[in-house]
Protein backbone atom coordinates (compact mmCIF):
# COMPACT_ATOMS: atom_id res chain seq x y z
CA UNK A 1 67.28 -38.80 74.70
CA UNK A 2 64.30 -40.47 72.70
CA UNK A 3 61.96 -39.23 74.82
CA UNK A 4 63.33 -35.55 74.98
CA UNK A 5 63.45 -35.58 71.14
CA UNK A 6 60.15 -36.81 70.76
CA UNK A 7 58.65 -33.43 71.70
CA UNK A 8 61.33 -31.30 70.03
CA UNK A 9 60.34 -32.85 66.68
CA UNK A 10 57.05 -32.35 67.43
CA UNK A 11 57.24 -28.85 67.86
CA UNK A 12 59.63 -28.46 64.83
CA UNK A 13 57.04 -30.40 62.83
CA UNK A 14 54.46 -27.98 64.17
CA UNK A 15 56.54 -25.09 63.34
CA UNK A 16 56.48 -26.07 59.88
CA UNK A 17 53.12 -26.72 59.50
CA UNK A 18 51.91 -23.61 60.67
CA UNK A 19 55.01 -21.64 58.02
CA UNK A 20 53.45 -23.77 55.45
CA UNK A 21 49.85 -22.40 56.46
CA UNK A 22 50.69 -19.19 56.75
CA UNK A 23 52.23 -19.41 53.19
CA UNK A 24 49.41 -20.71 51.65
CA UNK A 25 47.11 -18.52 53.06
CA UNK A 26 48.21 -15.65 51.58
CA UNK A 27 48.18 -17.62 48.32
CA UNK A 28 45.07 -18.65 48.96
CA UNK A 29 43.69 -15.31 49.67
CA UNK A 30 45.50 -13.72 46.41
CA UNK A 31 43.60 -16.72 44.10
CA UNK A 32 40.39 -16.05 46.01
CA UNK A 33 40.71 -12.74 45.51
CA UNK A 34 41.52 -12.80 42.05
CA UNK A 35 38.57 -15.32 42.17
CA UNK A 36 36.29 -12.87 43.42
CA UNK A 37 38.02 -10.08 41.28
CA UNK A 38 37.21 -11.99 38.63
CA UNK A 39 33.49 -12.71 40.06
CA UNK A 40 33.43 -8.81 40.26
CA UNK A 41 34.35 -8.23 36.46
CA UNK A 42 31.63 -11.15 35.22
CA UNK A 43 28.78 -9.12 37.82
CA UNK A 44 29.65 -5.66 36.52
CA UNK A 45 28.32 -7.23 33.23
CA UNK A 46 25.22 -7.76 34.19
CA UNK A 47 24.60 -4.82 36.39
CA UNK A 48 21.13 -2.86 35.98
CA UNK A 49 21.78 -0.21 33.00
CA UNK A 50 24.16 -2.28 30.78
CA UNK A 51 22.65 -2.82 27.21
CA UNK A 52 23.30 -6.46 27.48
CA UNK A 53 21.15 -6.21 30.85
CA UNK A 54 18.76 -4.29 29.21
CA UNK A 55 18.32 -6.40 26.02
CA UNK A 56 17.49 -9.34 28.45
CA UNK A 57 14.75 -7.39 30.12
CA UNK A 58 13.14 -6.08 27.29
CA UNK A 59 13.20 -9.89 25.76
CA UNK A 60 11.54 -10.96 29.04
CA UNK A 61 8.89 -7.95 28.74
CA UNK A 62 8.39 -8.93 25.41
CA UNK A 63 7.35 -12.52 26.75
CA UNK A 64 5.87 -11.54 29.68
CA UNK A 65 3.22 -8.87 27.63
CA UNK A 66 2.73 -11.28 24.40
CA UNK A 67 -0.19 -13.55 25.81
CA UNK A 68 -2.07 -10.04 26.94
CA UNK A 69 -1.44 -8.80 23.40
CA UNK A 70 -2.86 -11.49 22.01
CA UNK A 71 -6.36 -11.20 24.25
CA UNK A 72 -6.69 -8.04 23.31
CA UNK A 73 -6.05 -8.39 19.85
CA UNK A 74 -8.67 -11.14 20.40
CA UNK A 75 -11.29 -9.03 21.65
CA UNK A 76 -10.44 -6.33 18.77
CA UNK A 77 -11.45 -9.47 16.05
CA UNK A 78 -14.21 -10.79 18.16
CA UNK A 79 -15.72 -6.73 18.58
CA UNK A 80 -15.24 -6.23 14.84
CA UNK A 81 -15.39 -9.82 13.21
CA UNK A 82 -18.60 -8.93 11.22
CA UNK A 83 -17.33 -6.13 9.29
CA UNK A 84 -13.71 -7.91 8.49
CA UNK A 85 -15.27 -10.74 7.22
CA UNK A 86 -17.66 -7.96 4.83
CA UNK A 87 -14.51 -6.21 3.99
CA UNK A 88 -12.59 -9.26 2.95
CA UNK A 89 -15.87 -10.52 0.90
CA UNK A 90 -16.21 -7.73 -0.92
CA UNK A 91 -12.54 -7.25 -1.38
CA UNK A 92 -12.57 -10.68 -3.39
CA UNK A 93 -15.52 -10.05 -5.01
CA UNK A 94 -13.71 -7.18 -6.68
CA UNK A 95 -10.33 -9.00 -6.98
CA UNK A 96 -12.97 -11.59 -9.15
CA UNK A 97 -14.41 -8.76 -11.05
CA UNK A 98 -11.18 -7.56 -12.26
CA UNK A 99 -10.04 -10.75 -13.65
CA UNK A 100 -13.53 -11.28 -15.57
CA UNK A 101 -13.26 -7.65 -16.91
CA UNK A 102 -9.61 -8.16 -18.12
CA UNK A 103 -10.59 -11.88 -19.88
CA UNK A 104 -13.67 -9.95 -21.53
CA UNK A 105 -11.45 -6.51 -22.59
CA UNK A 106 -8.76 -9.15 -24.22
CA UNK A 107 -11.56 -10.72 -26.13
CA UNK A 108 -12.54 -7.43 -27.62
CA UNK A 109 -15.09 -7.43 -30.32
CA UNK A 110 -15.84 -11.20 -29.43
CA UNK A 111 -16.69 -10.13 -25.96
CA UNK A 112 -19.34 -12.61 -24.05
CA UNK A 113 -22.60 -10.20 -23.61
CA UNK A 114 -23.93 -12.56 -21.61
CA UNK A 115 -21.05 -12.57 -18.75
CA UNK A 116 -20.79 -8.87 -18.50
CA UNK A 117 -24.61 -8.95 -17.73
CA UNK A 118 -24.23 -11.40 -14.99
CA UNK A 119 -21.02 -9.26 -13.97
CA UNK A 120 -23.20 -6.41 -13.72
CA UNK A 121 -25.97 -8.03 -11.71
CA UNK A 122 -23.02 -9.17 -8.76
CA UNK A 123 -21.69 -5.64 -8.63
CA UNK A 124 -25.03 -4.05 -8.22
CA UNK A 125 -26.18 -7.33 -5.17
CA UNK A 126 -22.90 -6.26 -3.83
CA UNK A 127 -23.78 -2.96 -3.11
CA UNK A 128 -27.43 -3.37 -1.91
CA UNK A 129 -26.76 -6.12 0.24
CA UNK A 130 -24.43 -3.00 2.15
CA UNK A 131 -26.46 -0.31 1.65
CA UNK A 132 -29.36 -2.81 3.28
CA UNK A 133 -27.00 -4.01 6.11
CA UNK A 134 -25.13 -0.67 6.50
CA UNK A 135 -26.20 2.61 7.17
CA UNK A 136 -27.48 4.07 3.93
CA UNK A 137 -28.10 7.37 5.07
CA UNK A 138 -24.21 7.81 6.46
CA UNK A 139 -23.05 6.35 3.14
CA UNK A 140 -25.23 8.67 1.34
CA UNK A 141 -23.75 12.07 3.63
CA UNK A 142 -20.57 10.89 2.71
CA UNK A 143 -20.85 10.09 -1.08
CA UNK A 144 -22.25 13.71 -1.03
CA UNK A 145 -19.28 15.24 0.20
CA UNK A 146 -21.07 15.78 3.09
CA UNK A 147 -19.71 15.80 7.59
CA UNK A 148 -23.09 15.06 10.14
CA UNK A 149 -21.46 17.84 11.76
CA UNK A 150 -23.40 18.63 15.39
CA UNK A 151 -25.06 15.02 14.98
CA UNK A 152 -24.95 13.16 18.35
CA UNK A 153 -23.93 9.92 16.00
CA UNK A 154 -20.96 12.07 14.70
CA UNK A 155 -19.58 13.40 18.18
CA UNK A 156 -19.63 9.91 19.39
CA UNK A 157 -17.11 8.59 16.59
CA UNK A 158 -13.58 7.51 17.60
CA UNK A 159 -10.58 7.44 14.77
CA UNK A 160 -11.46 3.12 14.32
CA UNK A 161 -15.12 4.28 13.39
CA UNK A 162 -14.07 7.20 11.30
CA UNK A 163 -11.71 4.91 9.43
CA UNK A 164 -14.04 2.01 9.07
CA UNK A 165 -16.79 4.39 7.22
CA UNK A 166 -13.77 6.15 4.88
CA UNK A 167 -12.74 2.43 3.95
CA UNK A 168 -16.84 1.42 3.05
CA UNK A 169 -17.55 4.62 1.26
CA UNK A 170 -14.33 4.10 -0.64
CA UNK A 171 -15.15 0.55 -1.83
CA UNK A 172 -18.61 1.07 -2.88
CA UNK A 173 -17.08 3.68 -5.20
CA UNK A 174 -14.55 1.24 -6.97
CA UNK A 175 -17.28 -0.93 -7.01
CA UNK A 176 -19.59 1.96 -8.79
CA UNK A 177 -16.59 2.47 -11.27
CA UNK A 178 -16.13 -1.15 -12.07
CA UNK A 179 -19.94 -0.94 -12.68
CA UNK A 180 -19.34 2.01 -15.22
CA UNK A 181 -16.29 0.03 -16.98
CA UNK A 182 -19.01 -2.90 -17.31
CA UNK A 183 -21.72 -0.31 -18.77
CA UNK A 184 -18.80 0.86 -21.28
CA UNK A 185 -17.64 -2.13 -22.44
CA UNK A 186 -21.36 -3.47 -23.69
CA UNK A 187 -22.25 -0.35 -24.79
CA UNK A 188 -19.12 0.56 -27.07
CA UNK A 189 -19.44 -0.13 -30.59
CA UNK A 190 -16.63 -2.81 -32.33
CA UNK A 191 -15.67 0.16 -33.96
CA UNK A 192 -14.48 1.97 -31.21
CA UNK A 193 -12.95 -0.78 -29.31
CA UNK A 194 -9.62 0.97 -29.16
CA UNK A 195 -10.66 4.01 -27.78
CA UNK A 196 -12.13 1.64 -24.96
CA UNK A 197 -8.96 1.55 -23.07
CA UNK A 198 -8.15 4.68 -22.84
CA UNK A 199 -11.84 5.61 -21.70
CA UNK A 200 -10.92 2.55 -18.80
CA UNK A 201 -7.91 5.13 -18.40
CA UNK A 202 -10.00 8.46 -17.90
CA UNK A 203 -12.26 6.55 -15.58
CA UNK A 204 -9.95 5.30 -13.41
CA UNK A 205 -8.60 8.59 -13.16
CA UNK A 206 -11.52 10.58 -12.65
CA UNK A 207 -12.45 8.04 -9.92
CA UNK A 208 -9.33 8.54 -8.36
CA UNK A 209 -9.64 12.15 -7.87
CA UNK A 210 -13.34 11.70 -6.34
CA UNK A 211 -11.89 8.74 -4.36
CA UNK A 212 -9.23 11.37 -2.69
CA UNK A 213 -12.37 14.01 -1.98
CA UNK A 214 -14.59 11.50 0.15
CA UNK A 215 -12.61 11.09 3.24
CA UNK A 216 -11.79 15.32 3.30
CA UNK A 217 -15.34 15.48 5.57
CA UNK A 218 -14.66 13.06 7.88
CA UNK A 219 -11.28 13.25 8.70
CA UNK A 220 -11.60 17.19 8.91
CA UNK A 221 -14.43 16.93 11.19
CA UNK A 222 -12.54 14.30 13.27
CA UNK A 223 -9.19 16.53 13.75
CA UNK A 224 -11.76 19.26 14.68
CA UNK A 225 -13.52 17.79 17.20
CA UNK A 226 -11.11 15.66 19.12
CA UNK A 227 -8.04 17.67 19.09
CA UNK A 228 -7.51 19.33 21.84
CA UNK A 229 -7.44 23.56 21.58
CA UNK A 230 -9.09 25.21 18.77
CA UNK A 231 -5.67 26.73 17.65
CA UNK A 232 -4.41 23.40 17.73
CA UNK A 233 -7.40 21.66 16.01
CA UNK A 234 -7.75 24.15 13.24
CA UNK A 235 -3.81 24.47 12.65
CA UNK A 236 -4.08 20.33 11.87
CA UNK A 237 -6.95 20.17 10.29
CA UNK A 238 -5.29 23.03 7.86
CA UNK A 239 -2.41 20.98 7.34
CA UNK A 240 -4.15 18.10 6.48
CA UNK A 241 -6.43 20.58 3.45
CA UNK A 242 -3.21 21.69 2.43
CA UNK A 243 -1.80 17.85 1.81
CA UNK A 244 -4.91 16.97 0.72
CA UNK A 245 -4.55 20.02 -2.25
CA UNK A 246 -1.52 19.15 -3.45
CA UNK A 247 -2.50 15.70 -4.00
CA UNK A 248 -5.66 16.66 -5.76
CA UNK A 249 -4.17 19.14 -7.97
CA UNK A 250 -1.50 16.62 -9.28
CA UNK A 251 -3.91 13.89 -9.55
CA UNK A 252 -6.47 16.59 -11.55
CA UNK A 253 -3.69 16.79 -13.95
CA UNK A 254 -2.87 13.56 -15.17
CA UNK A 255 -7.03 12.99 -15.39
CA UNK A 256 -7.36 16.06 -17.72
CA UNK A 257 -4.26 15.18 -19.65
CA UNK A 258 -5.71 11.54 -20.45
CA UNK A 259 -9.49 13.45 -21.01
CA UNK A 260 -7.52 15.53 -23.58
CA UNK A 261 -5.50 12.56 -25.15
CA UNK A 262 -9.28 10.76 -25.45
CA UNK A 263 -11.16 13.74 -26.73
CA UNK A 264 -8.76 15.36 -29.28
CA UNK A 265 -6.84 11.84 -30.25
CA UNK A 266 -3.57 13.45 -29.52
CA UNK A 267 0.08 11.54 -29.55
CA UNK A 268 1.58 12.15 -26.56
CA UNK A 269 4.25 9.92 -27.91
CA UNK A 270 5.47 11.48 -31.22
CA UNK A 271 4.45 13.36 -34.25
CA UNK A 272 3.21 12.05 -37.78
CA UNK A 273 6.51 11.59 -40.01
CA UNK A 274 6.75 13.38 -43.36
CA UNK A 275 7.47 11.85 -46.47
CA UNK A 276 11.37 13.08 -45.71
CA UNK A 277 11.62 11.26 -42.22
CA UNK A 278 10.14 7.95 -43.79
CA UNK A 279 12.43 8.22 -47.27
CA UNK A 280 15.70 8.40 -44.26
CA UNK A 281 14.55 5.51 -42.57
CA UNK A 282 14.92 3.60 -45.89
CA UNK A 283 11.76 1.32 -45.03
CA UNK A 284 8.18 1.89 -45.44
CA UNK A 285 7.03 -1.29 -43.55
CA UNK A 286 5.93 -1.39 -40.20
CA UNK A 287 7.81 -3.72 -37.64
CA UNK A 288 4.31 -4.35 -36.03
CA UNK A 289 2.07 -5.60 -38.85
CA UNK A 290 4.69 -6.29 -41.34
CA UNK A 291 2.72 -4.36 -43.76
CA UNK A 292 2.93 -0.94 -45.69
CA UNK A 293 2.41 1.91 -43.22
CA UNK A 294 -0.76 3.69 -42.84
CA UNK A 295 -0.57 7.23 -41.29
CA UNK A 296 2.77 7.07 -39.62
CA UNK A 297 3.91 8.26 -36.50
CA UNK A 298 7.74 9.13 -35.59
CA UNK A 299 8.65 8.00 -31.93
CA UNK A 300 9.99 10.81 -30.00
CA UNK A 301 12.59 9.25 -27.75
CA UNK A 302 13.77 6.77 -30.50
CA UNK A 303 12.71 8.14 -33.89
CA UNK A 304 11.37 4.73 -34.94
CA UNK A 305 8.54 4.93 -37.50
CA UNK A 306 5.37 2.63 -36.90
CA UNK A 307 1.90 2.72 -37.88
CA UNK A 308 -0.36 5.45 -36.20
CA UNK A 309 -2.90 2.02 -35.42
CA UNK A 310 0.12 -0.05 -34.73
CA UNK A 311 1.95 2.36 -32.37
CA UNK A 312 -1.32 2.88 -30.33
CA UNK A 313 -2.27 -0.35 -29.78
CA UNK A 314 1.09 -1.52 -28.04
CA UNK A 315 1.33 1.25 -26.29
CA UNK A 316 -2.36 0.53 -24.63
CA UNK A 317 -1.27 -2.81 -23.50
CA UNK A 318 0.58 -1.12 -20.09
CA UNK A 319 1.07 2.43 -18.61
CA UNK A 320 5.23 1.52 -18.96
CA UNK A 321 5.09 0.68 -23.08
CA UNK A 322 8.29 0.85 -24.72
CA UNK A 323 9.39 0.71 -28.36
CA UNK A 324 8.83 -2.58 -29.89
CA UNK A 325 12.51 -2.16 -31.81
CA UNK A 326 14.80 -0.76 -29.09
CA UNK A 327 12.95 -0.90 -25.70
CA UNK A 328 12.96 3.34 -25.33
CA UNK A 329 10.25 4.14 -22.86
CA UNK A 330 6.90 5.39 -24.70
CA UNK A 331 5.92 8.97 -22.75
CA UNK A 332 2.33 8.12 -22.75
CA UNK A 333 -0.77 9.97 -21.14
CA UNK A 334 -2.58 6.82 -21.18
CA UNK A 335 -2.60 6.04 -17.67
CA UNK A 336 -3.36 3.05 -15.58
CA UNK A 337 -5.66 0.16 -15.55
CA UNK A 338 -6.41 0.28 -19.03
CA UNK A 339 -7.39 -3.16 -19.19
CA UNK A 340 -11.05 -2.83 -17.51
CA UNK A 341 -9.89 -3.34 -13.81
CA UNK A 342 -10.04 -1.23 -11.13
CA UNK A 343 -7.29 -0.49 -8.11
CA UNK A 344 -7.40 -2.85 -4.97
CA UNK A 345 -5.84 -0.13 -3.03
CA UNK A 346 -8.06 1.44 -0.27
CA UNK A 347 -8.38 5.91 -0.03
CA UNK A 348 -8.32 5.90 3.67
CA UNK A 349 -7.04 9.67 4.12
């Protein structure tokens, strides 16, 4: 009986080992397979064409190309180093200049002679140390309005070189008006001091629309030659006359509006109050100089009453016066950089 039981037991025990296999296994299976369903779901996020795929390869591109940017960017300082180091000397020269002009225009009548003479003599190394280490006769074709059109030296010019002689030519003129502004201010009576700011003004302005002439020649030229297809060449370098115009034109304006305002010594600002206007405002005094009011002049946008001196003087001090009373904007033709400087800002088009 033992013995016969043994292997009955045995088999029973067998029996349920292989039931409680085959249980599991299909539980086994189902968690694998949800396993691997759920292995599935995490790989479809990262399959090729899924933005989060594609943010990680452009990251990786941007890694993998940065070193090789940096060579050639490199190359582009070590090719050009000479004339960025000239650019950025003569840049802060200028940036110098201007401060020295502006401490010498605040001064006004008790202006230092003696440091706009030594002013004078840095602009004028300035520009024949490039005209010496530059090409003078190039800088001369272009302050002349003038393309070396046909020139072998011309047909050889890429957009960098094109650029590079726009941005010279461009800062040897600032540094020929800051040169004028010099000449003015040691020439110009006590007197006349006032009127010195607003000549600043028409200079400035003047220069400006010059400034916006000198790279027409070259950059016409350029669109010409290297564009490919005459229609397609002369239909740019047409657009780029006509854009050129319209700035001119608008820029010719505001420079013969401030010539006007210097030559005729016109308010742009108000008109002279009568007897009337000044009786309603119940106060003779002026809020500037605190004194009895000599020739005055009605504000237009406020109707404030100052002094015809007074009023001009403040309104010299920045192209964005306002009333000294109420803050009302002052519509003045004055312009910009009244103060002796000149613009930082390169023409490069």
């Amino acid at each position: 009986m033992g013995g016969e039981g043994s292997p009955e037991r045995g088999a029973d025990s067998d029996a349920r080992s292989s039931d409680r296999a085959s249980n599991a296994s299909p539980g086994g299976g189902g968690r694998a397979a949800e396993a691997g369903g759920g292995g599935g779901g995490g790989g479809e996020a990262l399959l090729p064409g899924t933005p989060r795929t594609e943010l990680h390869a452009g990251a990786r591109w941007l890694e993998d190309a940065l070193p090789f940017v940096l060579l050639l960017l490199l190359v582009f300082l070590q090719q050009h180093l000479l004339g960025i180091v000239a650019f950025c000397w003569l840049s802060t020269v200028l940036h110098n200049a201007n401060i020295r002009m502006r401490r010498q225009v605040m001064l006004k009548e008790a202006r230092e002679l003696g440091a706009l003479v030594l002013l004078a003599l840095l602009l004028v190394s300035q520009v024949a140390m490039v005209l010496l280490l530059g090409r003078a006769d190039a800088l001369g074709q272009q302050l002349l309005l003038r393309a070396m059109a046909g020139s072998p030296a011309e047909a050889e010019l890429g957009v960098f070189d094109v650029l590079w002689s726009v941005l010279v030519c461009d800062l040897m003129v600032r540094y020929g008006l800051m040169l004028l502004k010099v000449c003015l201010t040691v020439l110009v009576p006590p007197s006349a001091f006032r009127r010195l700011r607003r000549s600043f003004a028409l200079v400035e302005a003047a220069g400006l629309c010059y400034r916006s002439l000198l790279p027409m020649p070259a950059w016409y030229s350029w669109l010409l030659r290297t564009v490919q297809g005459r229609l397609s060449g002369s239909l740019l370098a047409g657009s780029y006359l006509t854009f050129k115009l319209a700035q001119l034109v608008e820029r010719g304006r505001v420079a013969a509006s401030i010539g006007r305002s210097l030559l005729l010594h016109q308010l742009h600002f108000g008109k002279y109050a009568t007897q009337e206007e000044l009786l309603e405002a119940g106060d003779d005094q002026c809020a500037i100089c605190q004194e009895q009011m000599l020739r005055p002049v009605l504000l237009d946008e406020c109707s404030h009453i100052f002094c015809e001196e007074c009023i001009l003087s403040w309104s010299e001090r920045a192209a964005d016066a306002t009333c000294p009373l109420c803050r009302a904007p002052i519509a003045s033709a004055i312009g910009s950089h009244t103060d002796g400087s000149t613009t930082l800002l390169p023409q490069l088009f």
